[in-house]
N, C-alpha and C. Protein backbone atom coordinates (compact mmCIF):
# COMPACT_ATOMS: atom_id res chain seq x y z
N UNK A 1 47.87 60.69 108.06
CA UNK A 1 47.05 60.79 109.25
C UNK A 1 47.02 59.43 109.93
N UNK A 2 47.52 59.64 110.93
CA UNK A 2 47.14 58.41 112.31
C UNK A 2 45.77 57.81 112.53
N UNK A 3 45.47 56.56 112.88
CA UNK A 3 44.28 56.59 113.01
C UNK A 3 44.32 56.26 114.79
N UNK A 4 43.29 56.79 115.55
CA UNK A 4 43.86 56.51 116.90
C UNK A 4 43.10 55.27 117.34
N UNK A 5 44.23 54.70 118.17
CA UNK A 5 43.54 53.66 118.70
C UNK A 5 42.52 53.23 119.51
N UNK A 6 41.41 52.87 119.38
CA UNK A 6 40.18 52.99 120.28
C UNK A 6 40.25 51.84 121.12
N UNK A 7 40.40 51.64 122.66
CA UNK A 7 40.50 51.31 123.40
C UNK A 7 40.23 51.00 124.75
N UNK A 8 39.56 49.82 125.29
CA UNK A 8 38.94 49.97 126.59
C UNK A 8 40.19 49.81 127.66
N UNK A 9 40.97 49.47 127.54
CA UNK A 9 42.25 49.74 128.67
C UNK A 9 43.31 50.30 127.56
N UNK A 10 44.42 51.24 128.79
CA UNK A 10 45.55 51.87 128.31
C UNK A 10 46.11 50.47 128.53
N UNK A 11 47.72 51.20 126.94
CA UNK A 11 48.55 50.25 126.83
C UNK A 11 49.38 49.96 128.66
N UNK A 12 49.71 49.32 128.95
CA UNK A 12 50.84 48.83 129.65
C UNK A 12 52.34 48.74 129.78
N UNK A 13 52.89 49.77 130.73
CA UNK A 13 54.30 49.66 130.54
C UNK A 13 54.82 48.52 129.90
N UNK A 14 56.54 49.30 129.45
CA UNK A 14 57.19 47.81 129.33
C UNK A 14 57.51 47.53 130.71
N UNK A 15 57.31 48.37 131.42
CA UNK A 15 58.18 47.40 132.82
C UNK A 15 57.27 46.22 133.12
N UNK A 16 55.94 46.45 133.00
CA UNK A 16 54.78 45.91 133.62
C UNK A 16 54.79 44.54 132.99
N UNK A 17 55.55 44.07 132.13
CA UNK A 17 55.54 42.71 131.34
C UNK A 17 56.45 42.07 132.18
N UNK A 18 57.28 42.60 132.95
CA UNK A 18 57.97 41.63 133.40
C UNK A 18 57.54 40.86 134.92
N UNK A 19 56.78 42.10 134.93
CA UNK A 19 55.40 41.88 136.56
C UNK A 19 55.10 40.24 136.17
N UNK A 20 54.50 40.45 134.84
CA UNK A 20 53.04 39.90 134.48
C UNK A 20 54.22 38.11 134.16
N UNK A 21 55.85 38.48 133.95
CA UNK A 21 56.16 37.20 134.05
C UNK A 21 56.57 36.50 134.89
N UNK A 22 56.70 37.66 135.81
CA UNK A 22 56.93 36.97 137.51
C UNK A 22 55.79 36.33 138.05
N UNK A 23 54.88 36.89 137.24
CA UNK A 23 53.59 36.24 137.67
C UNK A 23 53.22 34.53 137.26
N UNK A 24 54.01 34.40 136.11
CA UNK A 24 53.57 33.49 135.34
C UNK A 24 54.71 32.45 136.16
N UNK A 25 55.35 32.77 136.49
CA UNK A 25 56.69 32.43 137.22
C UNK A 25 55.74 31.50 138.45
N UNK A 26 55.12 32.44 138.77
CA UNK A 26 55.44 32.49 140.39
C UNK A 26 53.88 31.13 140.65
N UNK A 27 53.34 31.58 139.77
CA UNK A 27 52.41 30.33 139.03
C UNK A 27 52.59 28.97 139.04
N UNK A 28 53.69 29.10 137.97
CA UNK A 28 54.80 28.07 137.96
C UNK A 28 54.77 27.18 138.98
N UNK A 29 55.48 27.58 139.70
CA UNK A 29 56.01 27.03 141.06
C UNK A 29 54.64 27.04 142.11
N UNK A 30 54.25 27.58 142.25
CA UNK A 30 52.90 27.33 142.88
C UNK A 30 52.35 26.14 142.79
N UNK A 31 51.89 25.97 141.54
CA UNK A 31 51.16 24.69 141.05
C UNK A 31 52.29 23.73 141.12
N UNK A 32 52.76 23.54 141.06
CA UNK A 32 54.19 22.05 140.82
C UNK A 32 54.26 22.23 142.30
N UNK A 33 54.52 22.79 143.31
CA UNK A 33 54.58 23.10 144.67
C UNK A 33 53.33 21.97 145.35
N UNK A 34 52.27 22.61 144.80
CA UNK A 34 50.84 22.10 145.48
C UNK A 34 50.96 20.88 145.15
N UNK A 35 51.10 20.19 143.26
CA UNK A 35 51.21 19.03 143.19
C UNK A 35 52.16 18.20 143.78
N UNK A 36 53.38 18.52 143.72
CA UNK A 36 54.51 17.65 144.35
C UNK A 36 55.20 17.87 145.39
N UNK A 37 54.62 19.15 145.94
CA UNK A 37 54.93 19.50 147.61
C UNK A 37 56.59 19.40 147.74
N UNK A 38 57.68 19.04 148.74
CA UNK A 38 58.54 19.71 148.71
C UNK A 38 59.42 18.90 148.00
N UNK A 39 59.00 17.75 146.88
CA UNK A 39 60.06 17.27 146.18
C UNK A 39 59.81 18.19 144.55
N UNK A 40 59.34 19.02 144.75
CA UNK A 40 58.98 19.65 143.32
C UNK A 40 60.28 20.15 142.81
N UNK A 41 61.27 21.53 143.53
CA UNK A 41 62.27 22.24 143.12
C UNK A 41 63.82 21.31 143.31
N UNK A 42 63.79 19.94 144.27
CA UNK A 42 64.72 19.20 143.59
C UNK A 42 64.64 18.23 142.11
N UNK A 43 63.09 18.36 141.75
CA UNK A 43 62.83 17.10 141.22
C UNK A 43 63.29 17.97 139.60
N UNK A 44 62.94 19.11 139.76
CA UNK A 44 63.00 20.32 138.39
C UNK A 44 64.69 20.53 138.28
N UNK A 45 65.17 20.53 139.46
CA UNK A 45 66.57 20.94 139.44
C UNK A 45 67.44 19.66 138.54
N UNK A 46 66.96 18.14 139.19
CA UNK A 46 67.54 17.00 138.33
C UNK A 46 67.41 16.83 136.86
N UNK A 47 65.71 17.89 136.53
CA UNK A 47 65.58 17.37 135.61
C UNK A 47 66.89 18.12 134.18
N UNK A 48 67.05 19.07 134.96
CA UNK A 48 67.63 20.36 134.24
C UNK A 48 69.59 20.26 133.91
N UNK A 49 69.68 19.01 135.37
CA UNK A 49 70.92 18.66 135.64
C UNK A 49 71.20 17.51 134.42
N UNK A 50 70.48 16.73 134.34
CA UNK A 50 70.77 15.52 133.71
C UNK A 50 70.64 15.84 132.00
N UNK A 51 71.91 15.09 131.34
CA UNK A 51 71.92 15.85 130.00
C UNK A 51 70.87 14.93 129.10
N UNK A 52 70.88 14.01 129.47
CA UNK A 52 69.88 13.01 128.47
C UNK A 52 68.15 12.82 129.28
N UNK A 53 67.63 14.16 130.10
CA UNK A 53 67.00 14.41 130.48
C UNK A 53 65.52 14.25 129.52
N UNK A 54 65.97 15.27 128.45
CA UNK A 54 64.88 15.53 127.03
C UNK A 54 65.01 14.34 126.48
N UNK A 55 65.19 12.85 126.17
CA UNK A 55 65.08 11.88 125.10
C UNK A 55 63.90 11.24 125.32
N UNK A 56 63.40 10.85 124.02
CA UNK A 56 62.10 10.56 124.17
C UNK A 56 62.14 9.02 124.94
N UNK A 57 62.87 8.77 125.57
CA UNK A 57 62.53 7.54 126.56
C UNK A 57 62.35 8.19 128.31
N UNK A 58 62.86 9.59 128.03
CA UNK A 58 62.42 10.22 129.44
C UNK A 58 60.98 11.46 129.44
N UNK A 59 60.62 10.81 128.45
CA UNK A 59 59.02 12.07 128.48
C UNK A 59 58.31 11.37 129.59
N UNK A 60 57.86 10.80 130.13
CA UNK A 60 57.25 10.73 131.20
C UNK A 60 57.76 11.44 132.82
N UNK A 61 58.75 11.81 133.11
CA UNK A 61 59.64 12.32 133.96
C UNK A 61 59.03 14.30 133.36
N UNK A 62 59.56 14.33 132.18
CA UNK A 62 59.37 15.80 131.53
C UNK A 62 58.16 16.43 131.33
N UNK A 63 56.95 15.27 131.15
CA UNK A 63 55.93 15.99 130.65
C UNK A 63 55.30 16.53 132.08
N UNK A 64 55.00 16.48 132.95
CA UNK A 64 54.52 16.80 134.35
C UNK A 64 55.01 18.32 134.44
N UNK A 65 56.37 18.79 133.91
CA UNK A 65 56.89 19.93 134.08
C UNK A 65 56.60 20.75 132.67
N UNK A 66 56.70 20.43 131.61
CA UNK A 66 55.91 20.81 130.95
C UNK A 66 54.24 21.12 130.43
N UNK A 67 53.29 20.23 131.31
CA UNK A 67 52.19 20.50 131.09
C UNK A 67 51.84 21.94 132.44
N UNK A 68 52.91 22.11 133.04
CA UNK A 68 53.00 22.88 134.39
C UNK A 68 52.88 24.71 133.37
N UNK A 69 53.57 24.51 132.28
CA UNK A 69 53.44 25.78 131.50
C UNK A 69 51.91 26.32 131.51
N UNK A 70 50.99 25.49 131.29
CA UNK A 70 49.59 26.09 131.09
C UNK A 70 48.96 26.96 132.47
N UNK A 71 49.24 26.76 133.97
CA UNK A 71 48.61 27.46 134.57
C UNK A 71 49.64 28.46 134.48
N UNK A 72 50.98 28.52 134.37
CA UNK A 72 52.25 29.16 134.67
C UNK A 72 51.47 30.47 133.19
N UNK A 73 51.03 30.25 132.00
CA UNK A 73 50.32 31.11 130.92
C UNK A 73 48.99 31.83 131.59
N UNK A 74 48.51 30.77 132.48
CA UNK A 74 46.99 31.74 132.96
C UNK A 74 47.53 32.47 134.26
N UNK A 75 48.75 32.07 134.93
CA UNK A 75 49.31 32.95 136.03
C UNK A 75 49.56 34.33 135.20
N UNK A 76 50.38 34.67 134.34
CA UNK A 76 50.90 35.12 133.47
C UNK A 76 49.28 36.46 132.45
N UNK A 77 48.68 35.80 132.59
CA UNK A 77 47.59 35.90 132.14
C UNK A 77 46.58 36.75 133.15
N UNK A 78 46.72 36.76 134.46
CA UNK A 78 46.09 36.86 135.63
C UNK A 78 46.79 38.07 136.16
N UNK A 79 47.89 38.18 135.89
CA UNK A 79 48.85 39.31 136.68
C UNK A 79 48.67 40.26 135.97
N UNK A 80 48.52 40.26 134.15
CA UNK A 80 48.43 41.56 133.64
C UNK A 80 46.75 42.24 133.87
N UNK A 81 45.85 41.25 133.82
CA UNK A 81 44.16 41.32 134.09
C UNK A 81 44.48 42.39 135.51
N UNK A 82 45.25 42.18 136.61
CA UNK A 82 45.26 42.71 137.36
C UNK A 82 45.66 43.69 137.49
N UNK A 83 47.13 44.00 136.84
CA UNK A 83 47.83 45.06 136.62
C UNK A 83 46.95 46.10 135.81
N UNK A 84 45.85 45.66 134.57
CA UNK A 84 45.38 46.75 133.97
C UNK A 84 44.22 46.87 134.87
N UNK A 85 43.76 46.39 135.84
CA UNK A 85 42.54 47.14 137.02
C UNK A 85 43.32 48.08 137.81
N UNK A 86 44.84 47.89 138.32
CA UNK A 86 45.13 48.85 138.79
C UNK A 86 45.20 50.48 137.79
N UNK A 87 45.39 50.07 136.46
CA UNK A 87 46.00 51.01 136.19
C UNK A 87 44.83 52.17 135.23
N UNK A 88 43.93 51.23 135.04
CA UNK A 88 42.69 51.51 134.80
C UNK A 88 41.95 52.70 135.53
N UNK A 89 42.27 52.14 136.78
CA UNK A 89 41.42 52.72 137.92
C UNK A 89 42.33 54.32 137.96
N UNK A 90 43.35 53.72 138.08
CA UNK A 90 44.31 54.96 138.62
C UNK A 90 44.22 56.23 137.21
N UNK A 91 43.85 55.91 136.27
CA UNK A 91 43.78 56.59 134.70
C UNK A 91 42.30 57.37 134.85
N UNK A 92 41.12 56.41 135.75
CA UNK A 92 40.07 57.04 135.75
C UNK A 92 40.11 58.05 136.99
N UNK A 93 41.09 57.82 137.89
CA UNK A 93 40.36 58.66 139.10
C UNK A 93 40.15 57.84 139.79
N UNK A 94 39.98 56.71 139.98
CA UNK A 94 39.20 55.96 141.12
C UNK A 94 39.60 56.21 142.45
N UNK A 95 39.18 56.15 143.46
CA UNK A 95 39.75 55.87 144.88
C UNK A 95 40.43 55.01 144.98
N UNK A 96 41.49 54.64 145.73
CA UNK A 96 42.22 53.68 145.89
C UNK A 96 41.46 52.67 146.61
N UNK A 97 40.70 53.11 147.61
CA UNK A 97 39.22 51.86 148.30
C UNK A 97 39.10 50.90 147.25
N UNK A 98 38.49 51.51 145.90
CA UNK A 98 37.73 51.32 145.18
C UNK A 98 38.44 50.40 144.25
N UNK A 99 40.18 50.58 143.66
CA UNK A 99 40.83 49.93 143.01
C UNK A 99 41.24 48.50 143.97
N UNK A 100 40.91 48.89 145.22
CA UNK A 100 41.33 47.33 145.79
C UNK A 100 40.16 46.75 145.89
N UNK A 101 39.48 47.13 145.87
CA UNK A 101 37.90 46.13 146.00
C UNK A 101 37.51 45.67 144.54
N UNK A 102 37.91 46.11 144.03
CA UNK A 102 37.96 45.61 142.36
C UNK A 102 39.09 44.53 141.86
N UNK A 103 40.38 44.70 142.68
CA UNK A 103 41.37 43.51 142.72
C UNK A 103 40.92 42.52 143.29
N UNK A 104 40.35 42.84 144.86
CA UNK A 104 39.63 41.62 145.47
C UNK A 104 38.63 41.04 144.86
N UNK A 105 37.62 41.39 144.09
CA UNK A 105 36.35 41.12 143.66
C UNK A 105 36.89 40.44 142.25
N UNK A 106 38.30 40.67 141.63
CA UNK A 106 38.77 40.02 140.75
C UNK A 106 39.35 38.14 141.22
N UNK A 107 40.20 38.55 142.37
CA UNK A 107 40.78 37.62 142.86
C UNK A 107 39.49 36.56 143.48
N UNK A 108 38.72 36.80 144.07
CA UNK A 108 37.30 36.07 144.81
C UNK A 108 36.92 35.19 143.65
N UNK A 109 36.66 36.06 142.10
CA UNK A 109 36.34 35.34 141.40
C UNK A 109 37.42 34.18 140.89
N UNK A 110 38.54 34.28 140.63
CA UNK A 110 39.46 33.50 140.23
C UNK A 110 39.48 32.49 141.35
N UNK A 111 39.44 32.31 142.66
CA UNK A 111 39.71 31.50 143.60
C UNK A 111 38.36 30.74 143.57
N UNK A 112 37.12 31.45 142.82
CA UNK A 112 36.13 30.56 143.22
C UNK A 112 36.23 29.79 142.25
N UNK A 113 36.75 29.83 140.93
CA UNK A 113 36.86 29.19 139.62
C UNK A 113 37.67 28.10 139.94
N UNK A 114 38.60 27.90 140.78
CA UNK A 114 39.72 27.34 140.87
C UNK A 114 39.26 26.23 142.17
N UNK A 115 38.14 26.99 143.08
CA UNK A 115 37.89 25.55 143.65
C UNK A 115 36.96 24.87 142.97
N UNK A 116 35.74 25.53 142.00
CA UNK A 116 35.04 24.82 141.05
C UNK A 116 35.94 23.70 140.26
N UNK A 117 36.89 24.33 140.13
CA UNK A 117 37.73 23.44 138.67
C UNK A 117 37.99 21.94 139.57
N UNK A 118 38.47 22.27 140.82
CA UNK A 118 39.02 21.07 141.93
C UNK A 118 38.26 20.32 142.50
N UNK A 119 37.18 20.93 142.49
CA UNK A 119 35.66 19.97 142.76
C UNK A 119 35.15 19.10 141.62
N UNK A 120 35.46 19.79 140.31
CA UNK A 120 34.35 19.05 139.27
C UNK A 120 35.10 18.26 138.56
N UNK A 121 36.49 17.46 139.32
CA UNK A 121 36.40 16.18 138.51
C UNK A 121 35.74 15.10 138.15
N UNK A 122 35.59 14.64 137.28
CA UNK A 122 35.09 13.23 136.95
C UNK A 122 35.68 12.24 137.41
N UNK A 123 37.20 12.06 138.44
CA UNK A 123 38.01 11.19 139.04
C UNK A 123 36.61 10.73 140.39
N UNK A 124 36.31 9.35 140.39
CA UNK A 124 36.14 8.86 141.35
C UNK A 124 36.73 8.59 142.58
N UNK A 125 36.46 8.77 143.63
CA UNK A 125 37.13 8.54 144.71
C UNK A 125 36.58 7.36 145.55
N UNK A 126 37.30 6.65 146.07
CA UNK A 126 37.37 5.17 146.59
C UNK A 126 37.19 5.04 147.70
């Protein structure tokens, strides 16, 4: 005997993982975008070009693109949160009104977190 799985959201396609890494993707580049504006996708391209790129006398060049993974995980992180409100909704019946005002009311909150986060440094300004 099976035991069934008790569950507040249905599982998620496999297609839907690859949403959720375009998301993380798209994250990615977002943030490295905002920080380094339009020298970001040559600066990633050199880093990728150059073979002695990774030695530990070039971690300062690397780590900027690597610490870039963590929002690129909460992008990633953010797309499936979203994907299971759509799919949630659509499993219960909801109105479609109703499933976008629940994406928006998702997204409002994430954007307000995100100017909190950009406001509450401890960096002094001069």
């Amino acid at each position: 005997m099976t035991a069934k799985r008790s569950s507040k959201h249905a599982r998620l396609p496999r297609w839907a993982w690859l949403i959720c890494l375009l998301g993380g993707a798209a994250a990615y580049w977002a943030v490295g975008s905002f920080l380094e504006g339009e020298r970001f996708l040559p600066k990633l391209q050199d880093l990728f070009e150059d073979p002695g790129a990774f030695n530990a006398d070039n971690m300062e060049e690397v780590a900027p693109f690597v610490l870039l993974f963590i929002p690129a995980v909460l992008g990633g992180f953010g797309t499936r949160e979203m994907l299971r409100i759509l799919f949630d909704g659509r499993r219960d019946g909801h109105e479609p009104a109703l499933i976008l005002k629940n994406l928006g009311l998702y997204l409002l909150s994430t954007l307000a977190l995100l100017v909190a986060a950009f406001f509450s440094s401890s960096k002094g300004r001069r």
